[in-house]
C-alpha atoms as a PDB file:
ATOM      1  CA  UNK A   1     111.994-105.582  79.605  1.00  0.00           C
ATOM      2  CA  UNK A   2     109.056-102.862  80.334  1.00  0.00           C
ATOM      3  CA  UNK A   3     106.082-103.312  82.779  1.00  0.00           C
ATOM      4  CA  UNK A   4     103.278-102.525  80.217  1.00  0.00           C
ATOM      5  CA  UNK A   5      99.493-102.324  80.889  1.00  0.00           C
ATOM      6  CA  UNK A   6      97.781-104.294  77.262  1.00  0.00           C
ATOM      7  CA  UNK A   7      96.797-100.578  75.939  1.00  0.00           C
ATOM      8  CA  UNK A   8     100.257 -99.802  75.859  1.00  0.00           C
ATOM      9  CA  UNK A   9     101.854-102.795  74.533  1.00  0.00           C
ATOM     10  CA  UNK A  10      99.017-102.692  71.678  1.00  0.00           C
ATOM     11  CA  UNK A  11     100.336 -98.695  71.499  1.00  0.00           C
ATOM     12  CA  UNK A  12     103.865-100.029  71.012  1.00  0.00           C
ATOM     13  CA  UNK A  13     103.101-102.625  68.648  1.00  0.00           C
ATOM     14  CA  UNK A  14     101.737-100.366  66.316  1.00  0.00           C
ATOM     15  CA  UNK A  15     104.593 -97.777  66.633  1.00  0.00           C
ATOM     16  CA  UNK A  16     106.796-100.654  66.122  1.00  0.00           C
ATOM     17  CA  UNK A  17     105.201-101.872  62.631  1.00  0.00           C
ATOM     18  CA  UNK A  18     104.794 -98.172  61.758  1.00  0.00           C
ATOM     19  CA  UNK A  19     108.414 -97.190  62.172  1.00  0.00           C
ATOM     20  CA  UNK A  20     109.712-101.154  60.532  1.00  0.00           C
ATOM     21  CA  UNK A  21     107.053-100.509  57.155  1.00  0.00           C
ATOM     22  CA  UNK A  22     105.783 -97.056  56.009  1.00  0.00           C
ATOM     23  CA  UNK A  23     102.810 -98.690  54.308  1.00  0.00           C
ATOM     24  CA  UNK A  24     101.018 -99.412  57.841  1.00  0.00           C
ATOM     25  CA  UNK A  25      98.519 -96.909  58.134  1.00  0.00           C
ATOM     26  CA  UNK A  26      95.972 -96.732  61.223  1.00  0.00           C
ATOM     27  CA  UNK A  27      92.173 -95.695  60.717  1.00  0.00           C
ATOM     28  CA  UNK A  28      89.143 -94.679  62.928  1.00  0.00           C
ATOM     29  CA  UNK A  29      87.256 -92.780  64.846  1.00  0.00           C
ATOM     30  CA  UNK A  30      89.254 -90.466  67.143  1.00  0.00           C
ATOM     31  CA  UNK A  31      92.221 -92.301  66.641  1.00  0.00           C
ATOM     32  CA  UNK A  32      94.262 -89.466  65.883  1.00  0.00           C
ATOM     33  CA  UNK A  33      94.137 -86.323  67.573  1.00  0.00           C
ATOM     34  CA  UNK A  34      92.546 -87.750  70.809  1.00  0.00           C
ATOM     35  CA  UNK A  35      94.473 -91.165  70.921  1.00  0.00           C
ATOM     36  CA  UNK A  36      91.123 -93.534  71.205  1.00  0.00           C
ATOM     37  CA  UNK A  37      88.810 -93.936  72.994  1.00  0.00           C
ATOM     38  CA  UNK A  38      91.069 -96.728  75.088  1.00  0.00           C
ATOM     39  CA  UNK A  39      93.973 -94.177  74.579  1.00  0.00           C
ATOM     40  CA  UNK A  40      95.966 -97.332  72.544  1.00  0.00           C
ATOM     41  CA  UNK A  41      96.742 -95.113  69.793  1.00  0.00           C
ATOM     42  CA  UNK A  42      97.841 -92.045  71.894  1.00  0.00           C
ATOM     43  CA  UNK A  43     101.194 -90.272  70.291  1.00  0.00           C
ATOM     44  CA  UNK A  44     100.764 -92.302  67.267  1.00  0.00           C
ATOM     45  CA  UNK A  45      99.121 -89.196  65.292  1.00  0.00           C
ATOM     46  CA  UNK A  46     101.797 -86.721  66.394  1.00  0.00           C
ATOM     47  CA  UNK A  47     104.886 -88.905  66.084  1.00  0.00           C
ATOM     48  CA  UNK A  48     103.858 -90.186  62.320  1.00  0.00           C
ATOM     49  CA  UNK A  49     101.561 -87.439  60.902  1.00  0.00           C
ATOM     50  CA  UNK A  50      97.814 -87.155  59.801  1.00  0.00           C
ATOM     51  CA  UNK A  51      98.845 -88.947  56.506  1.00  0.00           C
ATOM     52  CA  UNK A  52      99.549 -92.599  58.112  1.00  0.00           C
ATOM     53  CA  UNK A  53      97.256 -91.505  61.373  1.00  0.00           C
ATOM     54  CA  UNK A  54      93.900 -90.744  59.939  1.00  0.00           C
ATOM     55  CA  UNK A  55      90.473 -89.620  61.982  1.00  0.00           C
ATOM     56  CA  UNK A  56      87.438 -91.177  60.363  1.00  0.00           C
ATOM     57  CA  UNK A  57      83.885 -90.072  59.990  1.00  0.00           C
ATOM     58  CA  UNK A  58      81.699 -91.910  62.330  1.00  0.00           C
ATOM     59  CA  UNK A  59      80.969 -94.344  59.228  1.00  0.00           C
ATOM     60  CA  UNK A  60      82.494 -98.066  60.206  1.00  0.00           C
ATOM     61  CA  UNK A  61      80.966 -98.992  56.219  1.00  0.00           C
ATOM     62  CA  UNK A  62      83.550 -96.223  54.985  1.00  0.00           C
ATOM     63  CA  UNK A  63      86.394 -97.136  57.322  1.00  0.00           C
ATOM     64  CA  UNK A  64      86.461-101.135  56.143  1.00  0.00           C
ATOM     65  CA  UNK A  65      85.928 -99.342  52.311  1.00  0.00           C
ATOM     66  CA  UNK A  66      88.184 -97.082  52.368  1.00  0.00           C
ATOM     67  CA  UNK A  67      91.213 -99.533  54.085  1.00  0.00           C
ATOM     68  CA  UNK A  68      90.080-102.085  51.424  1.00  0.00           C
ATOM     69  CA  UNK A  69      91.277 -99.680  48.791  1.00  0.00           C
ATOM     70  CA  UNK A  70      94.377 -98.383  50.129  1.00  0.00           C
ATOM     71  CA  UNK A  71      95.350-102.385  50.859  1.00  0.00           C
ATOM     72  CA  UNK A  72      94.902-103.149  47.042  1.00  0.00           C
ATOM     73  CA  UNK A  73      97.691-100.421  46.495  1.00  0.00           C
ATOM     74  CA  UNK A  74     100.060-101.925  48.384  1.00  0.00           C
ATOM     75  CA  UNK A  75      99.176-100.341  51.966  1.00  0.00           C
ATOM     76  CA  UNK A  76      98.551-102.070  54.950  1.00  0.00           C
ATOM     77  CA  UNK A  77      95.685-100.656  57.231  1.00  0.00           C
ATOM     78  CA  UNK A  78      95.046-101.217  60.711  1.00  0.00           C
ATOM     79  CA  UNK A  79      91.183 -99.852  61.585  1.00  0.00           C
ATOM     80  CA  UNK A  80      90.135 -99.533  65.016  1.00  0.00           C
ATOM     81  CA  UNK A  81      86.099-100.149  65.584  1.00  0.00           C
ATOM     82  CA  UNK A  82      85.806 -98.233  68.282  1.00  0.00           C
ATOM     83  CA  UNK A  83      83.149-100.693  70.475  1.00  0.00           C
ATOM     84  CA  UNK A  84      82.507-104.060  69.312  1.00  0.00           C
ATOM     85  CA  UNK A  85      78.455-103.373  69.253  1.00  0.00           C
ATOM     86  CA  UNK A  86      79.746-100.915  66.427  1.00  0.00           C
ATOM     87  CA  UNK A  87      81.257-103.100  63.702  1.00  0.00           C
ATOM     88  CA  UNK A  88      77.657-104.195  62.202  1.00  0.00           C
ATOM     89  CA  UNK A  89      77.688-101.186  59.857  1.00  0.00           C
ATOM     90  CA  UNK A  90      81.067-102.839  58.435  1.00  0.00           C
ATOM     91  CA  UNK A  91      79.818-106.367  58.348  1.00  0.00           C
ATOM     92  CA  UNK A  92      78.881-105.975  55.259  1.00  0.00           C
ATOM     93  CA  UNK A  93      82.066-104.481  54.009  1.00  0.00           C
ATOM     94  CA  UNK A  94      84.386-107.682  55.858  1.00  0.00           C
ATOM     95  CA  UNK A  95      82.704-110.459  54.756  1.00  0.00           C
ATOM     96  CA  UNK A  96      81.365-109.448  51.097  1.00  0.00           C
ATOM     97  CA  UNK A  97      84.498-107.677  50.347  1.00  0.00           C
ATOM     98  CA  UNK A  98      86.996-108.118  52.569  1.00  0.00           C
ATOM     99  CA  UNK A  99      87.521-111.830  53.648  1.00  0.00           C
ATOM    100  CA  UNK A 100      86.389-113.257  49.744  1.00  0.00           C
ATOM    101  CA  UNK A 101      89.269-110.615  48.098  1.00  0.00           C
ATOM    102  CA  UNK A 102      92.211-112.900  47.804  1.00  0.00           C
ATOM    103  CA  UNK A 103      89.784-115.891  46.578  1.00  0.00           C
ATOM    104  CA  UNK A 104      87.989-113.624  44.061  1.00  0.00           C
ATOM    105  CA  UNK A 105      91.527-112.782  42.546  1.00  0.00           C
ATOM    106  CA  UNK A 106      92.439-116.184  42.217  1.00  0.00           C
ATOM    107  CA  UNK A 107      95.466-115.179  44.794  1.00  0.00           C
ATOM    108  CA  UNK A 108      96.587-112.065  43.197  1.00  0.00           C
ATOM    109  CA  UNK A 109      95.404-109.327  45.703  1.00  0.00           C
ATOM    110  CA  UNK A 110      96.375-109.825  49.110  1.00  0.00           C
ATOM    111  CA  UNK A 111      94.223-108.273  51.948  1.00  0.00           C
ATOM    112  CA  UNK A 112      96.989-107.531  54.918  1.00  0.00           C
ATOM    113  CA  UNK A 113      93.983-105.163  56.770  1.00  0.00           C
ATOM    114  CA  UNK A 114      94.070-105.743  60.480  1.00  0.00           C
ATOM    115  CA  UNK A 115      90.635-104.532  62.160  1.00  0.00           C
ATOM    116  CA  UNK A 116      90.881-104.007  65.951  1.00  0.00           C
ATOM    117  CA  UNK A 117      87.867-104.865  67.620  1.00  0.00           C
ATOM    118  CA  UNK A 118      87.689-103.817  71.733  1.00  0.00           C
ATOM    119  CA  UNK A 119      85.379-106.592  72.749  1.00  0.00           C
ATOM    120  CA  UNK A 120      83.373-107.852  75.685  1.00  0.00           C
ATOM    121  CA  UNK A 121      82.024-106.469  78.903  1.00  0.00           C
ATOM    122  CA  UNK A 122      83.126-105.365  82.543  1.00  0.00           C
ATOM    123  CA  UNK A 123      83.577-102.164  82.472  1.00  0.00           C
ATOM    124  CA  UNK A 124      79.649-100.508  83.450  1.00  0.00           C
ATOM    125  CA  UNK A 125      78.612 -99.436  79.825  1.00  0.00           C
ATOM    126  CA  UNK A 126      75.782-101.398  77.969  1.00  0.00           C
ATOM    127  CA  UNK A 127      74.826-103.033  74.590  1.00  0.00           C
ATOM    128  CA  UNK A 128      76.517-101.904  72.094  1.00  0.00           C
ATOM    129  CA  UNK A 129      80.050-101.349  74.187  1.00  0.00           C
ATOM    130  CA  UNK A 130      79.990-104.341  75.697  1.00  0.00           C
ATOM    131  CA  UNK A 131      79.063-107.261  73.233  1.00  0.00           C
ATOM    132  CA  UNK A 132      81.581-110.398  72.118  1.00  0.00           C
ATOM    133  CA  UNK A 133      80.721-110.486  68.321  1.00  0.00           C
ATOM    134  CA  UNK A 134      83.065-113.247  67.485  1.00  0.00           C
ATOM    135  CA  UNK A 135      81.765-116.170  66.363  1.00  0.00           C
ATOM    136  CA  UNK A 136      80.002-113.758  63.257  1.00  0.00           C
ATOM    137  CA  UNK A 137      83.791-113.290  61.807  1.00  0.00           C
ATOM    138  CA  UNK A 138      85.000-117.272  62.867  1.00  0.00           C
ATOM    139  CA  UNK A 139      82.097-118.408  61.064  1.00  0.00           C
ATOM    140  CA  UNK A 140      83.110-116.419  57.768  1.00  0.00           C
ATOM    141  CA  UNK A 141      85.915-118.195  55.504  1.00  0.00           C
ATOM    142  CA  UNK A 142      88.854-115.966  54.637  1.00  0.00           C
ATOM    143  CA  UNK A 143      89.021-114.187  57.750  1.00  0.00           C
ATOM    144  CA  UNK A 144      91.969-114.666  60.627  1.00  0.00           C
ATOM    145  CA  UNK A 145      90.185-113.924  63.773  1.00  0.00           C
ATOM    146  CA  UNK A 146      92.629-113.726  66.802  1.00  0.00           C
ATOM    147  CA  UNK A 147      92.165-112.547  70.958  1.00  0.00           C
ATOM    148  CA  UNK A 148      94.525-111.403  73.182  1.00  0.00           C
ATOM    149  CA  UNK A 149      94.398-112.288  76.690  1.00  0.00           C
ATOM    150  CA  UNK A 150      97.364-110.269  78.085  1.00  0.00           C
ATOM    151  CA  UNK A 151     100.115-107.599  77.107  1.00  0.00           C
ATOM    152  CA  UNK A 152     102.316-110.100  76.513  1.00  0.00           C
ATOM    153  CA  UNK A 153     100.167-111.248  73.933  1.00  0.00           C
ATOM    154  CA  UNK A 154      98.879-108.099  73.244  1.00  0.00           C
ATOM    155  CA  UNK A 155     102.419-106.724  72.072  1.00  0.00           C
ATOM    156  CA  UNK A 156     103.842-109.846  69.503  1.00  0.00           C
ATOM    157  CA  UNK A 157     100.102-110.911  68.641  1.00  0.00           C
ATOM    158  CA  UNK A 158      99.151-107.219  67.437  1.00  0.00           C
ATOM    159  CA  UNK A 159     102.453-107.118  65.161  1.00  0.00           C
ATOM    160  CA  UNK A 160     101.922-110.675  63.634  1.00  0.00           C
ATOM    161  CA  UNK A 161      98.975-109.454  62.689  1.00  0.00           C
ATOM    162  CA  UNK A 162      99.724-106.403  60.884  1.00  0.00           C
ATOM    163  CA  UNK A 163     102.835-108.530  58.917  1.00  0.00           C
ATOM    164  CA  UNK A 164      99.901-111.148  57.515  1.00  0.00           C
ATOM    165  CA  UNK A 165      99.135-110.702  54.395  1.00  0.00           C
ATOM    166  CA  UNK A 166      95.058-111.858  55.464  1.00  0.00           C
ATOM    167  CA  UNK A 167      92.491-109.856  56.804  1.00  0.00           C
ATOM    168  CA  UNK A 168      92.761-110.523  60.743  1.00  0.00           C
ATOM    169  CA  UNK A 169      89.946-109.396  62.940  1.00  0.00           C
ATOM    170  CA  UNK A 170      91.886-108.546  66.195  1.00  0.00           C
ATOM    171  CA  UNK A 171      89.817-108.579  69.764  1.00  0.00           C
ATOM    172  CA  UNK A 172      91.063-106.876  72.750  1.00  0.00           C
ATOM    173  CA  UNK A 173      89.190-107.484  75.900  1.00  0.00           C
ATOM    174  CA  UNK A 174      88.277-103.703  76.772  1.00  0.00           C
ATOM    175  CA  UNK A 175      88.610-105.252  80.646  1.00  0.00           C
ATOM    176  CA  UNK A 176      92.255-106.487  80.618  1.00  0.00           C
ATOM    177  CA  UNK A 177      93.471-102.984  79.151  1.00  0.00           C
ATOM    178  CA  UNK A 178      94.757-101.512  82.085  1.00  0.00           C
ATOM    179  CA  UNK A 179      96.141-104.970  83.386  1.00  0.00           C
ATOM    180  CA  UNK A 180     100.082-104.740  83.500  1.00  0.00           C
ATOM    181  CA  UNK A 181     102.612-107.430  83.053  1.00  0.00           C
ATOM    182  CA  UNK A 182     106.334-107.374  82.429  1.00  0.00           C
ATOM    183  CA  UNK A 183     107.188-107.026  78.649  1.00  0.00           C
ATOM    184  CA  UNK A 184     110.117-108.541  76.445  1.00  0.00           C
ATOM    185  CA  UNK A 185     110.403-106.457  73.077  1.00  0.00           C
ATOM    186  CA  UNK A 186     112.925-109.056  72.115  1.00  0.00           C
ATOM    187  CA  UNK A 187     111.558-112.255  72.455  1.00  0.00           C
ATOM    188  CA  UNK A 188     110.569-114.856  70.096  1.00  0.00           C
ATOM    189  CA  UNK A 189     107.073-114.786  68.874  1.00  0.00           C
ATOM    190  CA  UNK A 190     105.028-117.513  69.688  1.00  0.00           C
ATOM    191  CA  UNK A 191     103.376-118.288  66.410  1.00  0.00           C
ATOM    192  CA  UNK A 192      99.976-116.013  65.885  1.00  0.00           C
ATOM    193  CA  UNK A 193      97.793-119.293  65.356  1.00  0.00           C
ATOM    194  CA  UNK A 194      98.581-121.661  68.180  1.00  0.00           C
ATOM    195  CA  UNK A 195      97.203-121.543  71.757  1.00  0.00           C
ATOM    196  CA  UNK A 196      99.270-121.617  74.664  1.00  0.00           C
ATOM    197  CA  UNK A 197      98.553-124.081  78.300  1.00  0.00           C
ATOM    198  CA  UNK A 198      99.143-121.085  80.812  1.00  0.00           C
ATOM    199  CA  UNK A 199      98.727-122.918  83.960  1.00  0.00           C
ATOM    200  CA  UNK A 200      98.988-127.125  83.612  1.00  0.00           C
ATOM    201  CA  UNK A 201      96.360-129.485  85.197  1.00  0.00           C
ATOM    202  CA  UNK A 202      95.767-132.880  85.653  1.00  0.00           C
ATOM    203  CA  UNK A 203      91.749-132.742  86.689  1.00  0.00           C
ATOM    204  CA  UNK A 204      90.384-130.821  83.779  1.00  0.00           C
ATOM    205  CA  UNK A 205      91.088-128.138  81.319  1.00  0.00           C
ATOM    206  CA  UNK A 206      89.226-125.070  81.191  1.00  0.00           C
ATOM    207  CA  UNK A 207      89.218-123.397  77.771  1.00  0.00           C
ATOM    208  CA  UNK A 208      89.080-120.015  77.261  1.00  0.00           C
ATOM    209  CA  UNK A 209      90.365-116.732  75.337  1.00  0.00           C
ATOM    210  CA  UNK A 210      90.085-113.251  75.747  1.00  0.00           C
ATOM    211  CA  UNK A 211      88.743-111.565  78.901  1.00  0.00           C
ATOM    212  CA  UNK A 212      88.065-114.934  80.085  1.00  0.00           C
ATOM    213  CA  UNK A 213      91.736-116.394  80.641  1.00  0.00           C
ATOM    214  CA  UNK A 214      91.994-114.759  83.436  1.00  0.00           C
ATOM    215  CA  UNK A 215      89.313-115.475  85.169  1.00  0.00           C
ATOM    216  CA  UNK A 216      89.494-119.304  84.097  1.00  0.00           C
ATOM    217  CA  UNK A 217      92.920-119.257  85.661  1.00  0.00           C
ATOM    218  CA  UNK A 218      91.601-117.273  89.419  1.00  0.00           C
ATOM    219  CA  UNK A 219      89.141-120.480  89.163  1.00  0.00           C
ATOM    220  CA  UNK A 220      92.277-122.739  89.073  1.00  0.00           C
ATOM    221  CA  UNK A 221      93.791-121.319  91.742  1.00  0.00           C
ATOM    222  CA  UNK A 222      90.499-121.140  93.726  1.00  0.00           C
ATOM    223  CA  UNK A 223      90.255-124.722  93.296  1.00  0.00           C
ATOM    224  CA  UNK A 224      93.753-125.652  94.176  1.00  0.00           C
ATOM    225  CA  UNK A 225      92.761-125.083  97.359  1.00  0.00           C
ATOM    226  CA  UNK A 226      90.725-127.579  97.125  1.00  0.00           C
ATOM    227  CA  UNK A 227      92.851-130.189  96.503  1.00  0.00           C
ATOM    228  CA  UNK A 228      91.638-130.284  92.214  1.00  0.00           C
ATOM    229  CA  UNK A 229      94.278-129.150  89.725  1.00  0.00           C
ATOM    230  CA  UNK A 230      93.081-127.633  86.548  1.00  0.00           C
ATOM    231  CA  UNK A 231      94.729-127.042  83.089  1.00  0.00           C
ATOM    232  CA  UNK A 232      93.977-123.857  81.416  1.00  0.00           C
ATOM    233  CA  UNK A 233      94.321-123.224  77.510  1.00  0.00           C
ATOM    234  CA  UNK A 234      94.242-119.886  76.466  1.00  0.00           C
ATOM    235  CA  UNK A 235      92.992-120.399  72.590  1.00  0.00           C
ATOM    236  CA  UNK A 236      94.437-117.428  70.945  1.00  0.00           C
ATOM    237  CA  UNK A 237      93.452-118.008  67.930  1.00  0.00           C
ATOM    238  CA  UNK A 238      89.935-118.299  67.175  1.00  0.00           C
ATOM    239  CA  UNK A 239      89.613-118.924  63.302  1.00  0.00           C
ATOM    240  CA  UNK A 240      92.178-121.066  62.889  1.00  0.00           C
ATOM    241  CA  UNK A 241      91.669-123.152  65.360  1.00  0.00           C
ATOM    242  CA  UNK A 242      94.163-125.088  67.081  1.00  0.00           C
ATOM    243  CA  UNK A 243      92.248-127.983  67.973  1.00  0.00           C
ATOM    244  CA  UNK A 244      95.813-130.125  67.896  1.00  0.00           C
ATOM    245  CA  UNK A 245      96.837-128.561  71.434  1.00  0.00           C
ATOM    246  CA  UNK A 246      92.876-128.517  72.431  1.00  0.00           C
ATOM    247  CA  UNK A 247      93.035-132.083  71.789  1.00  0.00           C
ATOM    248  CA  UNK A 248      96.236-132.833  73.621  1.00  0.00           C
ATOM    249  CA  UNK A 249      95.311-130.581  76.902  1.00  0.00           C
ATOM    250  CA  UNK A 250      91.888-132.602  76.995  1.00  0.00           C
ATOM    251  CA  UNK A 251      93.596-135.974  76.060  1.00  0.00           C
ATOM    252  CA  UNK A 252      95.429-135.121  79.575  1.00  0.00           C
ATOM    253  CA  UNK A 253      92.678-133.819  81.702  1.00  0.00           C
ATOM    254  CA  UNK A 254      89.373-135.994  80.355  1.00  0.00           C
ATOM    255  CA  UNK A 255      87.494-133.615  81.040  1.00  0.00           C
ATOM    256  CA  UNK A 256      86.954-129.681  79.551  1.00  0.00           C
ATOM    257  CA  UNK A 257      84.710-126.874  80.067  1.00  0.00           C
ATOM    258  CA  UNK A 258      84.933-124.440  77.652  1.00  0.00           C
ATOM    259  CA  UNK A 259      84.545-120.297  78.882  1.00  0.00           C
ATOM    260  CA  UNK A 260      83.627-117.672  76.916  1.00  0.00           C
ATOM    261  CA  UNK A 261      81.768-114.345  77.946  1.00  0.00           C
ATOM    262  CA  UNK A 262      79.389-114.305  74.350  1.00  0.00           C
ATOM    263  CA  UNK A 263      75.806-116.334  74.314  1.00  0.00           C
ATOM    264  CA  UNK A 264      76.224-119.923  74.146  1.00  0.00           C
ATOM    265  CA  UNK A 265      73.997-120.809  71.604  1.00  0.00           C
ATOM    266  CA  UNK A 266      76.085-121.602  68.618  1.00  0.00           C
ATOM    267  CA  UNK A 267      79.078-119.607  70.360  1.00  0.00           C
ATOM    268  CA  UNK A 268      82.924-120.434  69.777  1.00  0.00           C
ATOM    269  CA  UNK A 269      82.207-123.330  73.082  1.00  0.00           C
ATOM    270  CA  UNK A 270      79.712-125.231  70.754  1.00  0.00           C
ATOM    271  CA  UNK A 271      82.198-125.829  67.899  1.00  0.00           C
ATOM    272  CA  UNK A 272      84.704-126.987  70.635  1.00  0.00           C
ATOM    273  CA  UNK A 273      82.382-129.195  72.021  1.00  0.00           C
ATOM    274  CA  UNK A 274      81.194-130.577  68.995  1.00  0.00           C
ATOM    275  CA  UNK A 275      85.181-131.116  67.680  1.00  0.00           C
ATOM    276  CA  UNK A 276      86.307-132.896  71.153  1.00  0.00           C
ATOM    277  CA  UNK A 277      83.200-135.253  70.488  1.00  0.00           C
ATOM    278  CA  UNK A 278      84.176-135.990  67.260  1.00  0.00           C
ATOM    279  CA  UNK A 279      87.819-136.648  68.483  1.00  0.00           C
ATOM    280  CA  UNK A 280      88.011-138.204  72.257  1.00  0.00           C
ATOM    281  CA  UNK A 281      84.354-139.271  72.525  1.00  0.00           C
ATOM    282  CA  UNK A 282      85.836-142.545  74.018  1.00  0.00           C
ATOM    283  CA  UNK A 283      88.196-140.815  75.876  1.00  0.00           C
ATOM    284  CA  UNK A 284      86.352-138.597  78.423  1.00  0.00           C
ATOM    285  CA  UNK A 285      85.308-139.236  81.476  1.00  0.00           C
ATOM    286  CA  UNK A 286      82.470-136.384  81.146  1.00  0.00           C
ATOM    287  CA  UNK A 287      80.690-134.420  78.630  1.00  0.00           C
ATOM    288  CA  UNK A 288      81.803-131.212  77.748  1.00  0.00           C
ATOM    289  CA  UNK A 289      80.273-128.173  79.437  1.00  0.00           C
ATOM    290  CA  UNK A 290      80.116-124.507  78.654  1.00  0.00           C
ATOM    291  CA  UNK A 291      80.280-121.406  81.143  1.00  0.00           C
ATOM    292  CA  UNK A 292      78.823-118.705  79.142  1.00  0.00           C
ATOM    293  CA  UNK A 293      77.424-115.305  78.492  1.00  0.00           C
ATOM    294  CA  UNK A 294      73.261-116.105  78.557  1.00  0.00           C
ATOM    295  CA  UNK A 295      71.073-116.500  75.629  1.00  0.00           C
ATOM    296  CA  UNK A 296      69.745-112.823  75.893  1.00  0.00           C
ATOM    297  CA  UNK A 297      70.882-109.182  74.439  1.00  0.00           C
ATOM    298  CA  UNK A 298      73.430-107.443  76.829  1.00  0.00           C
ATOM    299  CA  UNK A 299      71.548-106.465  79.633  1.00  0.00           C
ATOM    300  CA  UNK A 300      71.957-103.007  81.361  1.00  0.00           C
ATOM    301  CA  UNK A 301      75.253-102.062  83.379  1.00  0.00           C
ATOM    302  CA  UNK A 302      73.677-102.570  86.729  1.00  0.00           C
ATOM    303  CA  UNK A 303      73.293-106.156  85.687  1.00  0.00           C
ATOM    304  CA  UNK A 304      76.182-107.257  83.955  1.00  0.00           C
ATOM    305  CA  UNK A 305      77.873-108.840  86.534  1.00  0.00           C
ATOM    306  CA  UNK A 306      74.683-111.233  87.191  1.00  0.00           C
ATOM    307  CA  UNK A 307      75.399-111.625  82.918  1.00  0.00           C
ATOM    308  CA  UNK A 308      79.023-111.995  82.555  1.00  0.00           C
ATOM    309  CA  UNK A 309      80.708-115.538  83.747  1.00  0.00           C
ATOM    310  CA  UNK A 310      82.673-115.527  86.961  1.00  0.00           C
ATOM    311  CA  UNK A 311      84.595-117.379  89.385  1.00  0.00           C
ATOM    312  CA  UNK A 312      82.096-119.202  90.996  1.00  0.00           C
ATOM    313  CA  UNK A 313      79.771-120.278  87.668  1.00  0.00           C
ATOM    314  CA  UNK A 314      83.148-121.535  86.585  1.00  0.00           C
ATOM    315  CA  UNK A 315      84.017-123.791  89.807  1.00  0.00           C
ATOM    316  CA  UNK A 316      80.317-124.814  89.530  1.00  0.00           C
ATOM    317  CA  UNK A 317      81.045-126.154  86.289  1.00  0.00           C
ATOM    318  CA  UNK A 318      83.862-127.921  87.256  1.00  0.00           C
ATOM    319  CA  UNK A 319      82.141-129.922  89.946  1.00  0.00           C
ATOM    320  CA  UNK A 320      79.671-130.808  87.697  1.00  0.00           C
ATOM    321  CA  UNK A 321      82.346-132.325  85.501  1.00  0.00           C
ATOM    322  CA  UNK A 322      83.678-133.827  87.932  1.00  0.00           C
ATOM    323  CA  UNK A 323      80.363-135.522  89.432  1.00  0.00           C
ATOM    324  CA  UNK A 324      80.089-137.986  85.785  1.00  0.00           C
END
């Protein structure tokens, strides 16, 4: 067992599926030579050669393409979008191509392409490296769309993905990278699709992936000093959804409040909401509530803390469930 910061477990997950199949192939800009921007592919280049370790033109359209191509021979790609704010020149390229592939073919070409996304804000930049785009891919059928939360995660989630035969879109909270936790290579996998309670409650759950778990679960212990005992689910999996163990958690609690650092307005939150309505709307004791990102673009770096959800909107929230 290693102490691992997320970059590096992400690092060793991909030098792990590189050195188990030599059809995993990495792609993107400055992922080679330099390592990343984030540094997660640092080594990778050197150890496994420009031919499986490729820089990219600064052309996300061509990256997408070009790994679309190489995964209908029998390759499987993993391209890194450099900033989140960056992967609109590909959009067209994942959902037109990309996530209606295997359907088109009747099931005869699969589409094992994993594109790594660094998402969300925290760390000073602005707009376009700092945005959560992930309700665009959730919403699109025939895409996997997963988020880490920690290297634990980071490490089995990352090599999952690369071993599915569908196109996953892959978010790492840019934030969390430098986070460490202790690391078992040899563990079980928990499966890539389920979520995970990673602190139990009895009060209320607080849902969340991402950037956010960790926030929702400082909140938890902020409020256990208050006598209130909060359940957190860390989602995982974003598209599919696991709403069997979001069910259960809230079946516990009665209450939720779902966290996510994107705008609210038709975010990943409103989906929950609208599913736990559909499912315990006798069952609650309050309405579901939302701690989000606001309705607005990403504002500049000076600001983003006033933007980005935090401890206290969180506990906020939760007294406000609790008032009903």
């Amino acid at each position: 067992m290693a102490v691992l910061t997320m970059a590096k477990a992400l690092n060793e997950a991909l030098r792990s599926t590189m050195e188990d199949d030599p059809k995993v192939v990495v792609m993107g800009e400055d992922v080679g030579k330099l390592g990343g921007v984030f540094r997660v592919t640092d080594g990778l280049q050197k150890d496994f050669g420009e031919a499986r370790v490729m820089d990219t033109p600064l052309a996300e359209s061509g990256i997408i393409g070009t790994a679309i191509g190489l995964a209908m021979r029998g390759y499987r790609p993993v391209c890194e979008i450099q900033f989140d704010g960056f992967v609109y020149p590909a959009y067209d390229q994942i959902v037109s191509q990309l996530a209606k592939m295997h359907a088109r073919s009747r099931g005869t070409v699969p589409m094992p392409i994993t594109v790594r996304i660094p998402f969300g804000g925290g760390i000073g930049a602005v707009e376009h490296h700092s945005e959560s785009p992930e309700a665009y891919f959730a919403h699109t059928a025939g895409l996997k769309v997963v988020a880490c939360s920690n290297p634990v995660d980071a490490w089995s989630m990352l090599r999952q993905a690369v071993r599915s035969d569908d196109p996953v879109i892959f978010f790492e909270p840019k934030r969390r990278y430098w986070e460490k936790a202790e690391v078992d290579t040899r563990a079980p996998d928990d499966p890539l699709w389920q979520a995970r309670v990673v602190r139990p409650g009895t009060d209320a759950t607080l849902i969340a992936y991402g950037p956010m778990v960790r926030t929702c679960l400082e909140a938890a212990t902020a409020a256990e000093e208050d006598g209130r005992s909060l359940e957190v689910l860390d989602l995982r999996s974003l598209s599919p959804l696991d709403l069997p163990s979001v069910v259960a958690s809230v079946r516990r609690t009665r209450r939720a409040v779902v966290v996510h650092e994107a705008p609210s307005f038709i975010g990943i939150g409103a989906e929950i909401a609208a599913r736990l309505s559909e499912e315990l709307y006798y069952e609650m004791e309050a309405p579901v509530l939302r701690v989000t990102g606001y309705d607005t673009p990403y504002p500049p770096s000076r600001l983003e803390e006033e933007y980005l959800p935090d401890l206290d909107r969180v506990l906020h929230t939760v007294d406000r469930s609790l008032a009903f």
